[in-house]
Protein backbone atom coordinates (compact mmCIF):
# COMPACT_ATOMS: atom_id res chain seq x y z
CA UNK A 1 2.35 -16.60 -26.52
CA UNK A 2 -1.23 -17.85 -24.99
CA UNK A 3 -3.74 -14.75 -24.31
CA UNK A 4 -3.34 -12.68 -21.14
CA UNK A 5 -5.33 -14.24 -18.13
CA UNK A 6 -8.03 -12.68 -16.82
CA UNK A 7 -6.96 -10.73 -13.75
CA UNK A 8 -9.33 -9.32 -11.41
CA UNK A 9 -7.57 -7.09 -8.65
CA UNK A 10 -9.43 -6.01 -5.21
CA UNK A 11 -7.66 -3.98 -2.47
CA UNK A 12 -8.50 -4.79 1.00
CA UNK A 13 -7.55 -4.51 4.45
CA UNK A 14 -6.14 -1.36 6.15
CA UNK A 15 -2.87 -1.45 4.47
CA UNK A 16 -4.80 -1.29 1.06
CA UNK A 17 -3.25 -4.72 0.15
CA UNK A 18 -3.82 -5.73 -3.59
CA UNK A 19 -5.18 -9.67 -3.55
CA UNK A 20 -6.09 -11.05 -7.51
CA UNK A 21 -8.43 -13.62 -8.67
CA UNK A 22 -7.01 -15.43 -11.93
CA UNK A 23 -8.23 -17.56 -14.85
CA UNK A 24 -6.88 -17.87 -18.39
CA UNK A 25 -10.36 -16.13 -19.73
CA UNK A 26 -12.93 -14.39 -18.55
CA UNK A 27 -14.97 -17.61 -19.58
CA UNK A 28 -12.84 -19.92 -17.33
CA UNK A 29 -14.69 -21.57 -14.78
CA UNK A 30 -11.81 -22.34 -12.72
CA UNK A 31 -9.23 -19.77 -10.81
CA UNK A 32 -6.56 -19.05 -8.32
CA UNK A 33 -6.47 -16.43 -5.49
CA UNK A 34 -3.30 -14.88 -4.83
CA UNK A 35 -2.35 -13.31 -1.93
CA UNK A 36 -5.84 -12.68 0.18
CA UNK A 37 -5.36 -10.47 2.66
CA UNK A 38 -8.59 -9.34 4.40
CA UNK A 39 -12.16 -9.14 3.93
CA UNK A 40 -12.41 -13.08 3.08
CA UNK A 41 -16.47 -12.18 3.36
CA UNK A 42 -15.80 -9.74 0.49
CA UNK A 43 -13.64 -11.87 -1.43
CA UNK A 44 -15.70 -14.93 -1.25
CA UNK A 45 -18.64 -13.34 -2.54
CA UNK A 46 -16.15 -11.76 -5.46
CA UNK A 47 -15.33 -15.61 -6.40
CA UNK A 48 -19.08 -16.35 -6.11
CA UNK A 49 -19.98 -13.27 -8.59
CA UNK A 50 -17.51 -14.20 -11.47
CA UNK A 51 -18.95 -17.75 -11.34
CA UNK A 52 -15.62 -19.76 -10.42
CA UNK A 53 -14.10 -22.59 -8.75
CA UNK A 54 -10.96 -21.47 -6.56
CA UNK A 55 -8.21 -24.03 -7.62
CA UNK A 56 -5.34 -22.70 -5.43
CA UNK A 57 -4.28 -20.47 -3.09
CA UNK A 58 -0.89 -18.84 -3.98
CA UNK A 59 1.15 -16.31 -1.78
CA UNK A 60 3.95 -14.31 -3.23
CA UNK A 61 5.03 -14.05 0.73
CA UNK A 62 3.66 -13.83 4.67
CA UNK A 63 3.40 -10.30 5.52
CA UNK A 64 0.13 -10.29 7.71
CA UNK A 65 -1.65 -7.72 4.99
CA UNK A 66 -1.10 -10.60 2.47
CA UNK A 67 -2.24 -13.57 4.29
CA UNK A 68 -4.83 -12.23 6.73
CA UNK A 69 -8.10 -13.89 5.02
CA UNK A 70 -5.73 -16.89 3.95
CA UNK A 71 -7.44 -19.17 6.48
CA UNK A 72 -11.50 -17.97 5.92
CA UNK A 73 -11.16 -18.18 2.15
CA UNK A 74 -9.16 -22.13 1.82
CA UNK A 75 -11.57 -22.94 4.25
CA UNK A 76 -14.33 -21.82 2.14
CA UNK A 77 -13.46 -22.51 -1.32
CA UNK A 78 -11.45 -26.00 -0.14
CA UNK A 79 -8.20 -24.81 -2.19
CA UNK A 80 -5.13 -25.65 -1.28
CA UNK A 81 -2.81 -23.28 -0.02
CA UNK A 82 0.66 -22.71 -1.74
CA UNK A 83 3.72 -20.94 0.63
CA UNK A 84 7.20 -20.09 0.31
CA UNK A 85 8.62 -22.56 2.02
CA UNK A 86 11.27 -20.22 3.91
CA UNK A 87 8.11 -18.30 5.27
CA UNK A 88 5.27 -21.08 5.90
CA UNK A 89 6.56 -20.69 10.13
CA UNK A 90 5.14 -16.98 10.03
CA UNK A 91 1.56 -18.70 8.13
CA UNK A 92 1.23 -20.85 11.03
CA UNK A 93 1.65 -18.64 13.46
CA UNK A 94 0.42 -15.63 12.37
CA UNK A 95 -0.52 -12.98 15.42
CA UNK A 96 3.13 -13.65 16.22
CA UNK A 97 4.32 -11.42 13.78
CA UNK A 98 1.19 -9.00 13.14
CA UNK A 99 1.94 -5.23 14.72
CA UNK A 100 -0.56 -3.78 17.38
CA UNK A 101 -3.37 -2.45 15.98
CA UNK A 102 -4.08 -5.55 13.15
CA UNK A 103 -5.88 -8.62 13.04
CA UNK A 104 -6.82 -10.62 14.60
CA UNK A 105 -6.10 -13.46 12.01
CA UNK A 106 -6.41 -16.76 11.46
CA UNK A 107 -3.12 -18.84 11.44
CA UNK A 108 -2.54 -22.02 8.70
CA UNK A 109 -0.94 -24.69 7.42
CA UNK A 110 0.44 -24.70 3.58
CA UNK A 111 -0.54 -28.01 1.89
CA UNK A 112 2.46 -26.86 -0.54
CA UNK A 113 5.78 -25.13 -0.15
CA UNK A 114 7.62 -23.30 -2.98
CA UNK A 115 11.52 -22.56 -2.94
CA UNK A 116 11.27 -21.01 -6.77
CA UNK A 117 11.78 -22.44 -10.01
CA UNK A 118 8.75 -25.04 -9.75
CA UNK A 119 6.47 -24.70 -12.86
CA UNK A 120 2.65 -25.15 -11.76
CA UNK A 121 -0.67 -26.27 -13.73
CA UNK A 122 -3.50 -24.79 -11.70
CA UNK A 123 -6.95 -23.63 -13.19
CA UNK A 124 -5.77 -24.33 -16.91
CA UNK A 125 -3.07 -21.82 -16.57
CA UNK A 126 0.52 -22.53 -16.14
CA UNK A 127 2.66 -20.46 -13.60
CA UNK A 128 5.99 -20.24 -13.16
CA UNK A 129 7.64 -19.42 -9.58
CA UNK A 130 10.20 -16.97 -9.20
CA UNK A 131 12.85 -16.85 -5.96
CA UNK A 132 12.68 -12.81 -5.73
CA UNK A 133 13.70 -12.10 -1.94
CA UNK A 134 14.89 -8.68 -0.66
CA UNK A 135 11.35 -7.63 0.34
CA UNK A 136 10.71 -10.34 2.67
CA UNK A 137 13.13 -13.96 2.91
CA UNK A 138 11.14 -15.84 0.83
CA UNK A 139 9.18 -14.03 -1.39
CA UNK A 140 7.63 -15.45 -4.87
CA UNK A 141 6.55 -14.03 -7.94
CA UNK A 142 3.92 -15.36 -10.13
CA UNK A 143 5.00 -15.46 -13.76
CA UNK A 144 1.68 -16.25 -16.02
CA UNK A 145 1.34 -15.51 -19.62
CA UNK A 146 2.68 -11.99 -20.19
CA UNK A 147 2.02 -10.90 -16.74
CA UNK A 148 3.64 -10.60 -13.27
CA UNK A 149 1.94 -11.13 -9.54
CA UNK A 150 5.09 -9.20 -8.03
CA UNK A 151 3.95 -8.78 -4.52
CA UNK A 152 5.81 -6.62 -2.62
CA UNK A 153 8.96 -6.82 -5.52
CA UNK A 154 8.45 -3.99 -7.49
CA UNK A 155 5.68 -1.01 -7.46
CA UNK A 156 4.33 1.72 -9.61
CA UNK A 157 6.68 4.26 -9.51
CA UNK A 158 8.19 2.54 -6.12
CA UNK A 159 9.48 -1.05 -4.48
CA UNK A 160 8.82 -3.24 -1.70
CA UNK A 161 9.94 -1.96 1.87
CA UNK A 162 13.52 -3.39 3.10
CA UNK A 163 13.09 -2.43 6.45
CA UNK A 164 10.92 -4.80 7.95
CA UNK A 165 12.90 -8.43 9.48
CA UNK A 166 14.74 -10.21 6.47
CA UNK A 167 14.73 -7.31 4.15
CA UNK A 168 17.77 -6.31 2.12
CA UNK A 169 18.30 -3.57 -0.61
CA UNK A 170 20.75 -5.04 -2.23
CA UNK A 171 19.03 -8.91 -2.30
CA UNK A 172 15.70 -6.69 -3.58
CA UNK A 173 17.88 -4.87 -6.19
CA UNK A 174 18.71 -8.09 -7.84
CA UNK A 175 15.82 -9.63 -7.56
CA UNK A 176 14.04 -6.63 -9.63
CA UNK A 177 17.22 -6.96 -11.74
CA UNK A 178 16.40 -10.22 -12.87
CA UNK A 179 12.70 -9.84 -13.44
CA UNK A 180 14.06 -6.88 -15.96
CA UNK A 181 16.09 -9.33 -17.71
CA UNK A 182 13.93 -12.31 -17.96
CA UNK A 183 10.55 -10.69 -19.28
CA UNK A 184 10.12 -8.51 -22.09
CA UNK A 185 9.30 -5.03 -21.40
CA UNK A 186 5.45 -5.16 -21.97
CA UNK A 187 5.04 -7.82 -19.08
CA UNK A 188 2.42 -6.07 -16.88
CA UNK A 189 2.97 -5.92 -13.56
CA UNK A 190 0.26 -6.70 -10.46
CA UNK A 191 1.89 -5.62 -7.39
CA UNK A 192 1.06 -6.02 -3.90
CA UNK A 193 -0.13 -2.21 -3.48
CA UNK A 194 -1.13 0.35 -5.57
CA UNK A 195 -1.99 0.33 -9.21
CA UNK A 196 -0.61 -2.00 -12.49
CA UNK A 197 1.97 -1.52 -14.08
CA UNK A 198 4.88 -2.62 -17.03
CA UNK A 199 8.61 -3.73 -17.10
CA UNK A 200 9.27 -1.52 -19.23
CA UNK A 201 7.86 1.45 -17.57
CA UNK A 202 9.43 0.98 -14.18
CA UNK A 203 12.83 -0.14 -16.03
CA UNK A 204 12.74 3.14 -17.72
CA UNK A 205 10.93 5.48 -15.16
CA UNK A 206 11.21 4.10 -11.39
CA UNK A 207 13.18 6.27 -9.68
CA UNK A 208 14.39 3.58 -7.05
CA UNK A 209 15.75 1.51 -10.37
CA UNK A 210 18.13 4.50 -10.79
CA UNK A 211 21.49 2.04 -10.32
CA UNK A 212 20.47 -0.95 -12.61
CA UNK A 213 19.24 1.73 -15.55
CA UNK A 214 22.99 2.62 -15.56
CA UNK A 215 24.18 -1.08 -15.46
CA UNK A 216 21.53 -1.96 -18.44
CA UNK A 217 22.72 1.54 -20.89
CA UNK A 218 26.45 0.45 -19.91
CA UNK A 219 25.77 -3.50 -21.48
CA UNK A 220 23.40 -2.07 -24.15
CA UNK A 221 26.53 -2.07 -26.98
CA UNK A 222 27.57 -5.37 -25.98
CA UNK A 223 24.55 -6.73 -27.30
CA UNK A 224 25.75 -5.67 -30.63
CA UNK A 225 29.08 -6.43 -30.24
CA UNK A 226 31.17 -9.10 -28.99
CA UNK A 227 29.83 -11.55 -25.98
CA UNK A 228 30.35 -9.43 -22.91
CA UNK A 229 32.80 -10.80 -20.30
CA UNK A 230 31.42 -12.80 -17.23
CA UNK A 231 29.72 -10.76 -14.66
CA UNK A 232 31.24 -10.12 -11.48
CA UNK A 233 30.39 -12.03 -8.50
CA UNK A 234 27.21 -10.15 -6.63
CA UNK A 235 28.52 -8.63 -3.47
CA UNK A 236 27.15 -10.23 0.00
CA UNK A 237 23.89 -9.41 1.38
């Protein structure tokens, strides 16, 4: 495995949103932002302190608190800006879905749209995209190098909100369910709020994981064992 990237978290806005500046090393002179949500004056001088050129722009999804400085900073830096596809309507029209009291904020066009599974080369790193809906329609995480940008997937202690329009428990559920099973335990987590995190730790400690700890003890023997039988199909959202 390549050494962890250099992940530099600030937490801005009003919501406390978590955006992250990325490079493979804390010599790289290249980056990505993910997910800037306010203060673009802030964050811009951030990416002018550490010395870097902003390669891309990625967001894990379009909740305004994620998205809100999106405009300022590609603007700025000149990166282009990568969107779930399912969600880039909400980018370009963004006061249309922020709540009173927000904003205002800038709306903009994507120069890419990701569905999941694409593999990306940006700033000397490469990232894999994730499908991980449930929180929002067409949420992304960030796979890079031992780590996770989870965005509003999976929290310390907690998970993303399934309240809000396109949200789903049971959609989220898997979603967290196959993070668990595709990274190994000490994949550290960068969520959307909050502080960092592991796999491991939420897998053995979350309290809203309560359902697929029980599903992961009952296959544990199997592993040992003979192949376990197919799965059954997941129920409908």
């Amino acid at each position: 495995m390549s050494a962890m990237p250099d992940v530099r978290s600030f937490t801005v806005g009003m919501v406390q949103e978590n955006c992250y500046i990325v490079r493979s090393s804390p010599e790289a002179a290249s980056a990505i932002i993910v997910d800037p949500g306010d203060e673009p004056q802030r964050l811009l001088e951030a990416i002018e302190a550490l010395g870097v050129e902003i390669e891309a722009i990625l967001l894990t999804h379009c909740h305004f608190d994620h998205i809100g400085a999106v405009a300022p900073v590609a603007k700025a830096t000149g990166a282009p800006v990568y969107c779930p596809q399912i969600e880039r309507p909400v980018l370009s029209d963004v006061m249309a879905w922020v709540p009173p009291g927000f904003g205002p904020f800038e709306s903009y066009e994507a120069d890419h749209t990701l569905a999941g599974g694409e593999r990306l080369k940006l700033a000397g790193m490469d990232i894999e995209v994730i499908f991980t809906p449930g929180h929002s329609p067409g949420h992304m995480t960030y796979a890079i190098d031992g780590a996770l940008l989870s965005g509003d997937v999976l929290f310390q202690g907690s998970v993303g909100r399934v309240d809000l329009p396109g949200g789903d428990w049971p959609t989220l559920e898997r979603s967290i369910e196959g993070l668990l099973g595709a990274f190994p335990a000490e994949t550290v987590v960068y969520p959307g709020h909050m502080g960092t995190t592991t796999l491991g730790r939420e897998r053995d400690t979350n309290p809203f994981l309560a359902e697929i700890r029980l599903r992961l003890a009952a296959a544990e023997p199997l592993s040992a064992g003979a192949p376990a039988a197919a799965p059954p199909s997941a129920p409908a959202s």
